[in-house]
C-alpha atoms as a PDB file:
ATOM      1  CA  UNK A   1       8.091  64.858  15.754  1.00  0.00           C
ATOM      2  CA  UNK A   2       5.966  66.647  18.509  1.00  0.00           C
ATOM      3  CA  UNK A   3       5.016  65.056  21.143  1.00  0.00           C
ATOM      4  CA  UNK A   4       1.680  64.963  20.353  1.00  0.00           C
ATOM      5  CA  UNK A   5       1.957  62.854  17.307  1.00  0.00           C
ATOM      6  CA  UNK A   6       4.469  60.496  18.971  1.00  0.00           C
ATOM      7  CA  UNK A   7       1.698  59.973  21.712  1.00  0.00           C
ATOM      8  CA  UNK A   8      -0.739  59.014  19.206  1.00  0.00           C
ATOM      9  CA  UNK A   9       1.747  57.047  17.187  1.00  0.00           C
ATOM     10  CA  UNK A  10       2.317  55.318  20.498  1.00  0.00           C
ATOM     11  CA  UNK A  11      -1.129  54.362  21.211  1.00  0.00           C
ATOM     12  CA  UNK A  12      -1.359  53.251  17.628  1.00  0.00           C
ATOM     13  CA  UNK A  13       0.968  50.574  18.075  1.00  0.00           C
ATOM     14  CA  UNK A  14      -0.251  49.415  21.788  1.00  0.00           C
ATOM     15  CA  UNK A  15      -3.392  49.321  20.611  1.00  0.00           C
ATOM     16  CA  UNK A  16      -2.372  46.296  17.406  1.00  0.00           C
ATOM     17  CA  UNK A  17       0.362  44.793  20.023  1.00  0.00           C
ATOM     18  CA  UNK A  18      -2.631  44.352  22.815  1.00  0.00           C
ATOM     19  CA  UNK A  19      -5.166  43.219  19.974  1.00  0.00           C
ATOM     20  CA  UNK A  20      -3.400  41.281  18.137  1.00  0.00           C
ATOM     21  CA  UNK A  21      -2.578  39.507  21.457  1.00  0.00           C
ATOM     22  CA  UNK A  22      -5.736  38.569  22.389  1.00  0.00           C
ATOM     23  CA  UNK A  23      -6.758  37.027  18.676  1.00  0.00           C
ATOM     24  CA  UNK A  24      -4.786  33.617  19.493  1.00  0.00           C
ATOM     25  CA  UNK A  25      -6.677  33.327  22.744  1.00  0.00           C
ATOM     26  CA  UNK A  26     -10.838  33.504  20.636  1.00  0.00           C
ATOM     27  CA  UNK A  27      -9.250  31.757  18.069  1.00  0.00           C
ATOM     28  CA  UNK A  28      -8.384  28.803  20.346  1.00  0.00           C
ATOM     29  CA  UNK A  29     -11.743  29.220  22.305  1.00  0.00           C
ATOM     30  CA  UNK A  30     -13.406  29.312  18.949  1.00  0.00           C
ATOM     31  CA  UNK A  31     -11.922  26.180  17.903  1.00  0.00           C
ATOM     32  CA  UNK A  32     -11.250  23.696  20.927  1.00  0.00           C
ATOM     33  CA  UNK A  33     -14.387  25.143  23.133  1.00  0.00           C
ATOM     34  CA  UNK A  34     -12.701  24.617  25.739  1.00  0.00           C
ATOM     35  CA  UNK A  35     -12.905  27.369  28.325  1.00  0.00           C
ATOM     36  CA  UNK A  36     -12.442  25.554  31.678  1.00  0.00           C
ATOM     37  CA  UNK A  37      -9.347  27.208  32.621  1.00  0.00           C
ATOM     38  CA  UNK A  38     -11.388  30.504  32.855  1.00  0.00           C
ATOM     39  CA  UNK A  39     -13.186  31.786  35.747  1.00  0.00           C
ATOM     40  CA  UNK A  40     -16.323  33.146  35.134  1.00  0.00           C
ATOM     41  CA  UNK A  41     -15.774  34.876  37.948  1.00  0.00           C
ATOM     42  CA  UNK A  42     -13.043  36.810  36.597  1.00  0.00           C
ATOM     43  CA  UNK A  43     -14.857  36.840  33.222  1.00  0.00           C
ATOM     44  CA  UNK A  44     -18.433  38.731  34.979  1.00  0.00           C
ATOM     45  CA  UNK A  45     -15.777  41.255  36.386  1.00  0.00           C
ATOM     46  CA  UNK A  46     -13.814  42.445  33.214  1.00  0.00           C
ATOM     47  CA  UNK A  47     -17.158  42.585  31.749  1.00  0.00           C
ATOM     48  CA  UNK A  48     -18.440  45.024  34.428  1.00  0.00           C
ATOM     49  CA  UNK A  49     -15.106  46.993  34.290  1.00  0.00           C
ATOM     50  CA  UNK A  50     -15.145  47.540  30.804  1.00  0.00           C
ATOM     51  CA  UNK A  51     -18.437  49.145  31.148  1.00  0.00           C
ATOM     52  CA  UNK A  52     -17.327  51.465  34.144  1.00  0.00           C
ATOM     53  CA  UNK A  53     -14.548  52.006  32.419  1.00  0.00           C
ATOM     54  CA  UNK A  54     -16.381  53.311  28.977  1.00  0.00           C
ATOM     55  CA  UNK A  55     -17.510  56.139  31.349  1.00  0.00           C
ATOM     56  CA  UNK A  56     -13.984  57.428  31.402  1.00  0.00           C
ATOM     57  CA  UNK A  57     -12.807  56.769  27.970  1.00  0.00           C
ATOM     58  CA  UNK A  58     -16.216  58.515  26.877  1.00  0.00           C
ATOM     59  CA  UNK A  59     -14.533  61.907  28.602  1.00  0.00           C
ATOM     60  CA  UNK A  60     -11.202  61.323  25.686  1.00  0.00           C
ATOM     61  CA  UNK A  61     -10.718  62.803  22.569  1.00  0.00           C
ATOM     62  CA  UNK A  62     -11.543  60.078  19.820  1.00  0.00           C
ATOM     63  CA  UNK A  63      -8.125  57.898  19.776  1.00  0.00           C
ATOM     64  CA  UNK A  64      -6.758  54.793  19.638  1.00  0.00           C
ATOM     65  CA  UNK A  65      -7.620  54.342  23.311  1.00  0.00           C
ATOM     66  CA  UNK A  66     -11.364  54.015  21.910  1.00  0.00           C
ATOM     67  CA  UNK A  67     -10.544  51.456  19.270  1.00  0.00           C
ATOM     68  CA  UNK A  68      -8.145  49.257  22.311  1.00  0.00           C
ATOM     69  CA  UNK A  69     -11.253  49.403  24.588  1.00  0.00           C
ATOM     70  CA  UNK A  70     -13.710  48.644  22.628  1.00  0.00           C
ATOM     71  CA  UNK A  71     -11.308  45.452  21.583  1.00  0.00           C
ATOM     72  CA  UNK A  72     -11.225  44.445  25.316  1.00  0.00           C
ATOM     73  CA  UNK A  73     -15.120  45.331  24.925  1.00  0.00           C
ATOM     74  CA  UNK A  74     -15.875  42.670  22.375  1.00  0.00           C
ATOM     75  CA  UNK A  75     -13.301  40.145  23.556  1.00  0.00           C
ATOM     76  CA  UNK A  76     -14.382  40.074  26.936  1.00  0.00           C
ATOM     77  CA  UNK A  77     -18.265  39.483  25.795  1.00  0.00           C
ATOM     78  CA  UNK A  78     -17.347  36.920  23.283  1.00  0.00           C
ATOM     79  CA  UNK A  79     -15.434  35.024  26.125  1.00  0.00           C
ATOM     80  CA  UNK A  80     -18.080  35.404  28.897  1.00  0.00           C
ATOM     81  CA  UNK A  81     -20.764  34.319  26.270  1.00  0.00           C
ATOM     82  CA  UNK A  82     -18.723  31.218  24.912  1.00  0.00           C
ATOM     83  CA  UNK A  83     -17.932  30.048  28.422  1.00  0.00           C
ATOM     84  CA  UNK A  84     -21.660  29.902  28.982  1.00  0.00           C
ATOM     85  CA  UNK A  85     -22.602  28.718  25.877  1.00  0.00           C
ATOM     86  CA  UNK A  86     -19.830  25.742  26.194  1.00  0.00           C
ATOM     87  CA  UNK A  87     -20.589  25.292  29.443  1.00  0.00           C
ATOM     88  CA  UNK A  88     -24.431  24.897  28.779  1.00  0.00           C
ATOM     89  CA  UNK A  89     -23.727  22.575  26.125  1.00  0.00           C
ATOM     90  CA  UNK A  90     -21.392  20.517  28.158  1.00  0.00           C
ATOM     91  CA  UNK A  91     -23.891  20.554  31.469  1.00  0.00           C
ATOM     92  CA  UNK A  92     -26.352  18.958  28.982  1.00  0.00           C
ATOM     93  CA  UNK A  93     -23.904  16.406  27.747  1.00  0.00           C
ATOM     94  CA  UNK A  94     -23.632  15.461  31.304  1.00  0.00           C
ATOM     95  CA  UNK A  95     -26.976  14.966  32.473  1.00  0.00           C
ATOM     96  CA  UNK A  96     -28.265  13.202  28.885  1.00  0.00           C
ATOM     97  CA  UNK A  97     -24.874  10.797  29.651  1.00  0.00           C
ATOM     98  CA  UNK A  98     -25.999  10.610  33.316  1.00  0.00           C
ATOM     99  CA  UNK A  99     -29.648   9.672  32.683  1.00  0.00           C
ATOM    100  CA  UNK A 100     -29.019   6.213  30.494  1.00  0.00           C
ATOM    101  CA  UNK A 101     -25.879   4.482  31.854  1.00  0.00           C
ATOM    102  CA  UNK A 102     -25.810   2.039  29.263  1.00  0.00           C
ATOM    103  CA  UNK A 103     -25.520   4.869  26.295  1.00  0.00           C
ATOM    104  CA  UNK A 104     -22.606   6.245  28.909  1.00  0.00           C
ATOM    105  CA  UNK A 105     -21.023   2.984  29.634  1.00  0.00           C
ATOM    106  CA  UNK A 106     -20.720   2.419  25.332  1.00  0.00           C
ATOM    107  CA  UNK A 107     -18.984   5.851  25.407  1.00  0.00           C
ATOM    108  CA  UNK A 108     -16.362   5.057  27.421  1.00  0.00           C
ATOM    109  CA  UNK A 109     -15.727   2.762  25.691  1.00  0.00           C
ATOM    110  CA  UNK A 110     -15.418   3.673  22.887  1.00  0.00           C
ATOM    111  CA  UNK A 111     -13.871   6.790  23.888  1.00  0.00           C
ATOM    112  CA  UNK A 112      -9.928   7.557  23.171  1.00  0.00           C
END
């Protein structure tokens, strides 16, 4: 095996290991919707390094390194957008709730 192919055969598998890594993590956004122990901060940044970053994997030779980033692409939007979609949702549940104390109060209460 040249080292060619073993370099490719080597991104290959990175590329499913890192993937299939970050699945579990939309999944459980997805599902619970909760994001709060992400910054958005950090969120807005991979999202502007990913798109630097596309300038330099637009310079490679179709690979597996395309497929990985644009992964990290996707992932990285989905995330930013669900935290503000979540968070949106759950500012809203907040002020309704905040606006009639006695809908709140029956919450609460009823709340586990």
């Amino acid at each position: 095996m040249n080292y060619d192919t073993l370099a490719l055969l080597a991104g290959t598998i990175s590329t499913v290991l890192f993937a299939a890594g970050n699945v579990p993590m939309l999944v459980k956004a997805l599902r619970t919707r909760d994001l709060s122990s992400y910054s958005p901060a950090n969120l807005t940044l991979t999202n502007l390094g990913n798109i630097i970053h596309w300038v330099y994997i637009l310079s490679l030779p179709f690979g597996p390194i395309w497929l990985l980033h644009s992964f990290y692409t996707v992932t990285a939007l989905a995330m930013l957008v669900l935290y503000l979609r979540y968070r949106r949702q759950q500012v809203h549940q907040t002020t309704r709730r905040s606006s009639n104390p006695a809908v709140f109060q029956t919450q609460e209460m009823y709340s586990v």
